[in-house]
Protein backbone atom coordinates (compact mmCIF):
# COMPACT_ATOMS: atom_id res chain seq x y z
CA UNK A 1 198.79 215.84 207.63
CA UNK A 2 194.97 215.60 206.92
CA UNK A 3 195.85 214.48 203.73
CA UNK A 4 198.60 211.67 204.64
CA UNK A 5 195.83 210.16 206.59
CA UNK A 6 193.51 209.43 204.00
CA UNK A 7 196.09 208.69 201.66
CA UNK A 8 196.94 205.97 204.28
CA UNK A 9 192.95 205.14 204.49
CA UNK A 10 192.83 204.77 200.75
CA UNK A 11 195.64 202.53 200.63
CA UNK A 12 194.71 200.21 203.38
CA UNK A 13 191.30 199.92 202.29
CA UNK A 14 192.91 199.21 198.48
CA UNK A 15 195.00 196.38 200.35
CA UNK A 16 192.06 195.03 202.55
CA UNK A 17 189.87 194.07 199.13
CA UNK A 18 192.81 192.87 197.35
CA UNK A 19 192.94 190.27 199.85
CA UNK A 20 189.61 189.31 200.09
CA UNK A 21 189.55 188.97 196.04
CA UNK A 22 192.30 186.53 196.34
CA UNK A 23 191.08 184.74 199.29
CA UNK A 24 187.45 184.24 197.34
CA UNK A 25 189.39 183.23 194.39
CA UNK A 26 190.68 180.47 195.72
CA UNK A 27 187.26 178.71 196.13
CA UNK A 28 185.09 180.68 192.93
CA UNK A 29 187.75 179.60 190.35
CA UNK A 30 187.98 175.31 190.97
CA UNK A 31 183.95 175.86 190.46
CA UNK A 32 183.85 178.04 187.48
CA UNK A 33 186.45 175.30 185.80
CA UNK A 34 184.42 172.78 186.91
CA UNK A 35 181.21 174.09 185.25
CA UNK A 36 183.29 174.85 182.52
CA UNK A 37 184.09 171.00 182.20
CA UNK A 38 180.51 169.89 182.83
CA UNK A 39 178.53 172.28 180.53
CA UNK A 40 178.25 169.38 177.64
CA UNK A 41 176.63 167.08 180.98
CA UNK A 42 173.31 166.57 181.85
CA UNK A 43 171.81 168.67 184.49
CA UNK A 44 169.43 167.27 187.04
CA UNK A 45 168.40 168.64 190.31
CA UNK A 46 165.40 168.18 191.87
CA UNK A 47 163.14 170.90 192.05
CA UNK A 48 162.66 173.02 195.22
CA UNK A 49 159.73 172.05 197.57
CA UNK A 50 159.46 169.13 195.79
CA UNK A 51 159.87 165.34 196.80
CA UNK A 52 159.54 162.39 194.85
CA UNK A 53 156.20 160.37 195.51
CA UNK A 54 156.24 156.61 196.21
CA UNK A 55 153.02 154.05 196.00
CA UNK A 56 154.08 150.48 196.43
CA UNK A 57 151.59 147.87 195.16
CA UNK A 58 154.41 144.64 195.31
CA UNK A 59 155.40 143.97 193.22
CA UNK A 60 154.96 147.40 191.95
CA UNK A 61 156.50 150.92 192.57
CA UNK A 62 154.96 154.01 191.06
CA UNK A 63 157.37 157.46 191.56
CA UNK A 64 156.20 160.80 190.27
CA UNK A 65 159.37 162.71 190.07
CA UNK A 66 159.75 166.56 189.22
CA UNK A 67 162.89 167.36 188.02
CA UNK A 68 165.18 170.33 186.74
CA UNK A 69 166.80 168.96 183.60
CA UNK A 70 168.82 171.25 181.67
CA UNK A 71 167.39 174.09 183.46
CA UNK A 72 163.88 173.19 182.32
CA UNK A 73 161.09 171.86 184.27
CA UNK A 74 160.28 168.33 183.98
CA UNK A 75 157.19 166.20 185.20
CA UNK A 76 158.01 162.50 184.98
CA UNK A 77 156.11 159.28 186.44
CA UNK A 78 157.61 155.79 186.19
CA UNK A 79 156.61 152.35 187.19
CA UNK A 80 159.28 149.53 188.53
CA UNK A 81 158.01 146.07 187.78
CA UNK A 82 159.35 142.75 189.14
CA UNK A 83 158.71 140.50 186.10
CA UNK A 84 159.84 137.43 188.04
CA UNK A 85 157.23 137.73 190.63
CA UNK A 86 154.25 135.33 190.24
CA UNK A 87 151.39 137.13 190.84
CA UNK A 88 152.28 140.60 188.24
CA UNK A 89 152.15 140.31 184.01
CA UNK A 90 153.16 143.07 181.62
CA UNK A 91 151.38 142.36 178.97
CA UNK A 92 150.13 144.15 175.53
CA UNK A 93 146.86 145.69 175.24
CA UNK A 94 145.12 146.08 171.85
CA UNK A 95 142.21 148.46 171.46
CA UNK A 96 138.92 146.80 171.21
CA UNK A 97 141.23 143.54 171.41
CA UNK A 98 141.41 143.71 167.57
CA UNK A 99 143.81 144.37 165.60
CA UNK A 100 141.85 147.68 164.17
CA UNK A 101 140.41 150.48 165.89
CA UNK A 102 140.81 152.62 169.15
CA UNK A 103 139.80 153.42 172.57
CA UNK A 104 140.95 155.25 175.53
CA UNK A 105 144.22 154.13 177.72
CA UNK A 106 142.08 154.10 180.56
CA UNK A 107 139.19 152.14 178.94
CA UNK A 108 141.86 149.36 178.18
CA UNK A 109 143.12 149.60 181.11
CA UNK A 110 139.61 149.10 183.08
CA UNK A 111 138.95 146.24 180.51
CA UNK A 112 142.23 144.24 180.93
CA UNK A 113 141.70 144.91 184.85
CA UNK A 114 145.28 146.24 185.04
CA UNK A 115 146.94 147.78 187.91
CA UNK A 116 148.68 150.64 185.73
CA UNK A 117 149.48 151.03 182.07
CA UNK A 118 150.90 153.24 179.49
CA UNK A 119 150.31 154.26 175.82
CA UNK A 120 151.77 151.44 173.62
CA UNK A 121 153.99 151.76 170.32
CA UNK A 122 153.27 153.30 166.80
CA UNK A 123 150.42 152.26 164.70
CA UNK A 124 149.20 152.12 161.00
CA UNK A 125 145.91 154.39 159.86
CA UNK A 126 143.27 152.18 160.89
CA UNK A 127 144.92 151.43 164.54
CA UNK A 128 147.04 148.46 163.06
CA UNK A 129 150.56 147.51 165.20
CA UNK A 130 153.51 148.75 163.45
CA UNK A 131 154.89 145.64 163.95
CA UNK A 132 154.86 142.29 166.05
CA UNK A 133 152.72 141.56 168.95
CA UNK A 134 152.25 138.26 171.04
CA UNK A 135 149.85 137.91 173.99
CA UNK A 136 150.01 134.93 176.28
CA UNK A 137 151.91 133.08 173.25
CA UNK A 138 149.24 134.07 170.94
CA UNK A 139 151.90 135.80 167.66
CA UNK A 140 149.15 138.68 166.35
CA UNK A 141 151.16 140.33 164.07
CA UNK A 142 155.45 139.68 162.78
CA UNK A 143 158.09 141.49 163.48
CA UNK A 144 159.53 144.50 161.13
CA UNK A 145 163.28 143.01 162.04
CA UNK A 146 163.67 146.83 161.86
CA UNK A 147 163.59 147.80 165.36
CA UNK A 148 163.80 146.43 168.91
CA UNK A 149 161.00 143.69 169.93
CA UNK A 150 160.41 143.99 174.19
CA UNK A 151 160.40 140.38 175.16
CA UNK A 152 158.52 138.79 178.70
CA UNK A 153 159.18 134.94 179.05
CA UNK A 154 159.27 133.10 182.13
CA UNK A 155 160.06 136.21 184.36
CA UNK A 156 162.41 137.65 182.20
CA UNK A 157 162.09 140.91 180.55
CA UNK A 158 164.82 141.60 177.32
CA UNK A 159 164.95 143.54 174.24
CA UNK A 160 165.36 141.41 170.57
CA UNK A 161 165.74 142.26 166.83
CA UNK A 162 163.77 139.71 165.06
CA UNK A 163 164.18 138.62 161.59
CA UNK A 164 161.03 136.30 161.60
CA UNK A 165 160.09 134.05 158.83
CA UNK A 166 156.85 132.47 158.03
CA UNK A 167 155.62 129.74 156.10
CA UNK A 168 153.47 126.99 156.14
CA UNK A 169 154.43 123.25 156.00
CA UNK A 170 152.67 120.68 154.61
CA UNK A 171 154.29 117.04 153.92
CA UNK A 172 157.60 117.38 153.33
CA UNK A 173 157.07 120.82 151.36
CA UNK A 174 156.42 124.38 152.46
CA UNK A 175 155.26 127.80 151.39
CA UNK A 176 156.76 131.01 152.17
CA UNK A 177 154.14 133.74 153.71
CA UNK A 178 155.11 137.24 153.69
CA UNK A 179 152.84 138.79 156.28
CA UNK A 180 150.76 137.79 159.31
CA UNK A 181 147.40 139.74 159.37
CA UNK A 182 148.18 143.23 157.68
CA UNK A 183 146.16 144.31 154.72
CA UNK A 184 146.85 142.54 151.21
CA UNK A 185 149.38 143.32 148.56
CA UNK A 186 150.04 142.43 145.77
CA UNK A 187 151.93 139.08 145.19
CA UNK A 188 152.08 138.44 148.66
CA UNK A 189 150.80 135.52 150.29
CA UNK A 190 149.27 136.21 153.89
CA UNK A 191 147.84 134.25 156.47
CA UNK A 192 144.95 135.74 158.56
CA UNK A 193 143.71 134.67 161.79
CA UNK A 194 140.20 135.61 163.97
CA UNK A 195 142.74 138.34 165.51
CA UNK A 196 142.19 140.11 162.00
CA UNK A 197 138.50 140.28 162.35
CA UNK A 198 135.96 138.40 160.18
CA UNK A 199 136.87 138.42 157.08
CA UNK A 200 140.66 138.76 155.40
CA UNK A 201 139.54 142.25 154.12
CA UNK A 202 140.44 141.63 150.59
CA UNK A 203 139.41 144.28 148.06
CA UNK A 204 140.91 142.84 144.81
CA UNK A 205 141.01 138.81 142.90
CA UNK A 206 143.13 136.48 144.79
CA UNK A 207 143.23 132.74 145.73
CA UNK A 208 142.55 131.84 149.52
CA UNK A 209 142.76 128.14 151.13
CA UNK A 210 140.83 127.60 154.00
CA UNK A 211 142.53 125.89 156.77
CA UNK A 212 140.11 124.65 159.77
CA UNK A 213 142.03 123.02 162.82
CA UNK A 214 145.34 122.23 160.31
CA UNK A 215 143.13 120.95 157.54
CA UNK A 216 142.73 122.41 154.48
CA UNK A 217 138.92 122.71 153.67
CA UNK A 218 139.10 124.68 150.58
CA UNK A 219 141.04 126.22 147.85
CA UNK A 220 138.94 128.81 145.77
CA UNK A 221 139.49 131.79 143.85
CA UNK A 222 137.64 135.05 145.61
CA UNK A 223 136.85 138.42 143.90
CA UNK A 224 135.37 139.67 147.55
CA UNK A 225 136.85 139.01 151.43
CA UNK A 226 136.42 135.88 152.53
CA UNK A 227 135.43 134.12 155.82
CA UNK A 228 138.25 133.76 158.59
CA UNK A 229 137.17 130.50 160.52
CA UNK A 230 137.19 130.66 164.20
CA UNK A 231 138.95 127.70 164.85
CA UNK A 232 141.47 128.63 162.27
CA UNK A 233 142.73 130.37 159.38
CA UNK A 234 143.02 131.73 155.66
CA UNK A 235 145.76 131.44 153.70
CA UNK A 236 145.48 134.34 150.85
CA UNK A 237 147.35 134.26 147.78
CA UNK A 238 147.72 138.22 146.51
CA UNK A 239 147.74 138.31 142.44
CA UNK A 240 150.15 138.20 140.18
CA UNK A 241 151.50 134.92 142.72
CA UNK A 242 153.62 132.30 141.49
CA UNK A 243 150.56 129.79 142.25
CA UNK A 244 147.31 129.59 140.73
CA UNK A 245 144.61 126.74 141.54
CA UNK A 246 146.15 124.64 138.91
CA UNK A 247 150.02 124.97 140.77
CA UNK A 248 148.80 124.97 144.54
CA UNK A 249 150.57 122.18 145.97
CA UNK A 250 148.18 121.94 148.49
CA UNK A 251 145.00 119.19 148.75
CA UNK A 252 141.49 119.60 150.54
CA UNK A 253 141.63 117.00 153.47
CA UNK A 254 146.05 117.63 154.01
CA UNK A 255 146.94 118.28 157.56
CA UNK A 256 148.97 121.69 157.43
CA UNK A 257 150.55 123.73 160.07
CA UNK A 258 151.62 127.69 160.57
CA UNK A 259 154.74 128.20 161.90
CA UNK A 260 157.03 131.52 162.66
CA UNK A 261 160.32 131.25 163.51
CA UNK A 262 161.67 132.35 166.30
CA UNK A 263 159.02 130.62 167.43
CA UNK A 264 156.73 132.31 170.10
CA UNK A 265 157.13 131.29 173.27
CA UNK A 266 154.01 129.39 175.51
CA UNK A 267 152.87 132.11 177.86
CA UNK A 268 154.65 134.73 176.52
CA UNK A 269 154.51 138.09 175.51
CA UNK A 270 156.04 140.57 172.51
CA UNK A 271 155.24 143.94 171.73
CA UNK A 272 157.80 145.68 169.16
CA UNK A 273 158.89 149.50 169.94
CA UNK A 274 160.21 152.52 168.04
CA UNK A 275 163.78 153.21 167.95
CA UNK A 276 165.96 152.11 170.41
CA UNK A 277 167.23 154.73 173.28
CA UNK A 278 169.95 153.07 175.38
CA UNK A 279 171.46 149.62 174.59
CA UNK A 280 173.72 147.97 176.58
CA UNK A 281 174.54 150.66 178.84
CA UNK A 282 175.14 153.21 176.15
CA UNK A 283 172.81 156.51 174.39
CA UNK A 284 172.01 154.69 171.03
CA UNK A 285 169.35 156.95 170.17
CA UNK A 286 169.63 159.68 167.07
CA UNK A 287 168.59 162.73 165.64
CA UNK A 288 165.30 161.65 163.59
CA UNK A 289 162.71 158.43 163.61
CA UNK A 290 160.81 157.19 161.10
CA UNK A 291 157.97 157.35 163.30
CA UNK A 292 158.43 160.63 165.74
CA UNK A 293 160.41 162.60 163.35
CA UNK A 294 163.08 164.74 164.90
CA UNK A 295 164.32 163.91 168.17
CA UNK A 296 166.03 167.12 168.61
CA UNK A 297 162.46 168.58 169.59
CA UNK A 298 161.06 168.39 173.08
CA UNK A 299 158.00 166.26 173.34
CA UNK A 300 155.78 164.16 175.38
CA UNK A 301 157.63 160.78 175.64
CA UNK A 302 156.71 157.40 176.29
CA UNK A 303 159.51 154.85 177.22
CA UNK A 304 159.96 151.21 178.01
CA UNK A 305 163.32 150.29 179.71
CA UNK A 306 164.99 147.37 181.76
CA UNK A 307 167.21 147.43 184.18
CA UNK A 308 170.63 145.42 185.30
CA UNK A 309 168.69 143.51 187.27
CA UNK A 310 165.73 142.78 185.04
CA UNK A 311 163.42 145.36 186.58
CA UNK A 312 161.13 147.08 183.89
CA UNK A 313 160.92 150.56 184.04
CA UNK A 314 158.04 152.31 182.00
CA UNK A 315 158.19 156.12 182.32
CA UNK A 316 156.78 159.10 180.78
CA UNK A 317 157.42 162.60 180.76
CA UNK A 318 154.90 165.47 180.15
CA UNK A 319 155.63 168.67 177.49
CA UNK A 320 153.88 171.36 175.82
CA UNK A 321 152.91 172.77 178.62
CA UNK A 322 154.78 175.53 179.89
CA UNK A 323 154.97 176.08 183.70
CA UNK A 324 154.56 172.28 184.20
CA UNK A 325 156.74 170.34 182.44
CA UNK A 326 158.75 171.18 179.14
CA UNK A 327 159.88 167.46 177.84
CA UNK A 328 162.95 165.67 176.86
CA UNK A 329 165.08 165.67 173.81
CA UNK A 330 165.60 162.17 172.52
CA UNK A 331 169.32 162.45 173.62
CA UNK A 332 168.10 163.94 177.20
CA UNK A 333 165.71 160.95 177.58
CA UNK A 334 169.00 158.72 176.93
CA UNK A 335 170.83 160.22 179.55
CA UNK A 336 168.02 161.04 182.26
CA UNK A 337 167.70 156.87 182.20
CA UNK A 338 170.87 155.64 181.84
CA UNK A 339 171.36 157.65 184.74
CA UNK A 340 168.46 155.96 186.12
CA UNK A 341 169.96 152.41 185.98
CA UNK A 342 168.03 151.59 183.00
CA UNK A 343 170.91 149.57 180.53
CA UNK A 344 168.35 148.72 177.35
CA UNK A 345 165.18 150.86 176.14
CA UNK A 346 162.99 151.87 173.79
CA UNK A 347 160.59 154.42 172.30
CA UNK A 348 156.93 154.01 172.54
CA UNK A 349 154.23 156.34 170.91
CA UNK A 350 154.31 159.76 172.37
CA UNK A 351 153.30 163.56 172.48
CA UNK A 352 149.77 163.42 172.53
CA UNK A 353 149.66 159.71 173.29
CA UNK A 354 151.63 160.10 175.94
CA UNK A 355 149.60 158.70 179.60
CA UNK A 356 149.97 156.69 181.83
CA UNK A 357 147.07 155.06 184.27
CA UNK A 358 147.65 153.68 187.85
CA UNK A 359 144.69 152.19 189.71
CA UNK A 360 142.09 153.92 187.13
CA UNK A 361 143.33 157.32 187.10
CA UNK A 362 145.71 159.34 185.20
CA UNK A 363 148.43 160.10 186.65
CA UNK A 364 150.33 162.22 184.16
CA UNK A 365 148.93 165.74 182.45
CA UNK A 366 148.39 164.71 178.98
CA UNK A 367 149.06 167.33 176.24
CA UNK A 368 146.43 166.45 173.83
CA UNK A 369 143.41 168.88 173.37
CA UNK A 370 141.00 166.67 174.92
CA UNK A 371 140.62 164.69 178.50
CA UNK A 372 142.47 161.25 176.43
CA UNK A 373 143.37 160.80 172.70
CA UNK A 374 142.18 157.77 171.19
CA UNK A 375 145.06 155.30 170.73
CA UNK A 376 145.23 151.89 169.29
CA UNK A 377 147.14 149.94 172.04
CA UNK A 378 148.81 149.92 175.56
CA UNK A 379 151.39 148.33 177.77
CA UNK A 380 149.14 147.14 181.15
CA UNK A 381 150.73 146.01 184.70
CA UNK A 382 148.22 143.36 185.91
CA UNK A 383 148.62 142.12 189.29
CA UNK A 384 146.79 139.85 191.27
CA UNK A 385 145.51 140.78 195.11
């Protein structure tokens, strides 16, 4: 009898977690299919204890954000500009205001007066922009027409690919110029402005005319750099050229005039990015850049976006560092701001470049070695009070 009982016992218990598997089932297994569906998505949670931080400066927001993303930690700040308010300008930053050298994000920042700012695009060895840049109207370098050219005219932020040409007209005639302030090459014809520096830094024999307020004053053959006026410009003739002083078809005394075209905008301002990350709406971005290399990699980013309803976004996200923030792929940057409302963006310089500055201090942990690497440009928010 002793043994029917727990026989009985045995079975009932048996029955008892049969049920309870089946009843558990019911809600574990929908789950498990859904995270079976969802394992290609982005993950994003926001990490525990942790709430995003606003500042509003109008027409500014700042937001430091920690997030979970793909089961790694992530540090991110971001900045939310109106562009059509009247008293805020996103403009670019050059490092000593010339076209060569470096400095600090924060010393550009405390120069230009701005309320925030961030690391700027890629740059050449001696701090030269990788491609075009315009302040208030002002065309400092071309565009590459290889990669997306951020845009701010009359309150309205966009992203363009610019094929520009170049040439200067004279009469009814003009001459084709290949480059706007970069460093000479051969058979090229350039045209250098006081942006440049002092001189058109030429190191072999070429033929520059000297234009002073749209007149020519000279056309001479150099074997050293010659003079940029300050109230105008040099147009340098890079041998083996089709012209030589003989062939010029240019006279001392002829009213001349530089033009680009598209033309730049008064007021405006230009600053051309790295590759682009989401256009229209969609992840463009892929696996390598010219200038980051592979995007596969978790690094320090740097990114310029705009939103549906013209807001720009500037945000960067810390790596490296273990324990405080691992980075994005290129791929997880796409998604993390597409997801953000961001429908067009673009790379700017990062890992150790990576900072951004808001009201003089750094508000990001920067991965270089030092308190701030030395970069060659920025993007500043300048507002007035």
């Amino acid at each position: 009898m002793k043994r029917v009982s727990v026989l009985l016992v045995l079975i009932l218990v048996i029955a008892i977690m049969s049920y309870i598997a089946m009843y558990a089932g019911h809600f574990l297994l929908p789950d498990m299919e859904k995270e079976k569906e969802n394992e290609n998505e982005m993950k994003t949670e926001d990490i525990k204890d942790s709430e995003p931080e606003e500042v509003e400066h109008h027409p500014v927001k700042y937001y430091h954000l920690s997030k979970n993303i793909n089961g790694n930690k992530q540090e991110l700040n971001i900045l939310e500009i109106n562009p059509a308010h009247e008293k805020v300008v996103v403009k670019p930053v050059l490092a000593q205001d010339s076209i060569f050298g470096f400095e600090s994000l924060s010393e550009m920042a405390a120069r230009s007066n701005a309320y925030a700012a961030v690391n700027a695009g890629f740059f050449y060895e001696y701090g030269q922009p990788s491609g075009m840049v315009a302040i208030d109207g002002r065309l400092i370098t071309a565009s590459t027409g290889q990669y997306p050219v951020f845009i701010l005219s009359g309150g309205k932020a966009e992203f363009k690919e610019m094929d520009m040409e170049l040439w200067i007209s004279y009469g009814t005639g003009r001459i084709p110029v290949d480059s706007l302030n970069t460093l000479g090459k051969k058979g090229n014809a350039v045209v250098y402005t006081p942006d440049f520096g002092r001189t058109n830094r030429a190191e072999e024999a070429n033929i520059t005319v000297v234009i002073r307020n749209n007149t020519v004053e000279s056309i001479s053959e150099y074997s050293k750099p010659a003079e940029i006026p300050k109230d105008g410009l040099l147009l340098t003739f890079y041998k083996p050229y089709k012209y030589d002083l003989d062939n010029i078809p240019l006279r001392i005394g002829e009213k001349v005039e530089f033009i680009s075209d598209p033309a730049v905008a008064k007021g405006s301002q230009a600053y051309e990015c790295g590759d682009w990350i989401v256009r229209n709406g969609e992840i463009v971005i892929g696996e390598r850049s010219r200038w980051v290399g592979a995007l596969g990699n978790r690094d320090p980013r740097t990114a310029i976006g705009i939103k549906k309803d013209g807001t720009i976004v500037l945000m960067t996200v810390d790596g490296r560092q273990p324990g405080h923030s691992i980075a994005l792929t290129g791929k997880e940057l796409g998604s993390f701001l597409l997801d953000y409302g961001v429908v067009d963006a673009a790379m700017l310089d990062g890992g150790a470049s990576t900072e951004m500055v808001l009201e003089g201090n750094i508000v990001n942990k920067v991965s270089y070695s030092g308190p701030e690497r030395l970069i060659a440009g920025a993007i500043a928010v300048i507002t007035e009070d």
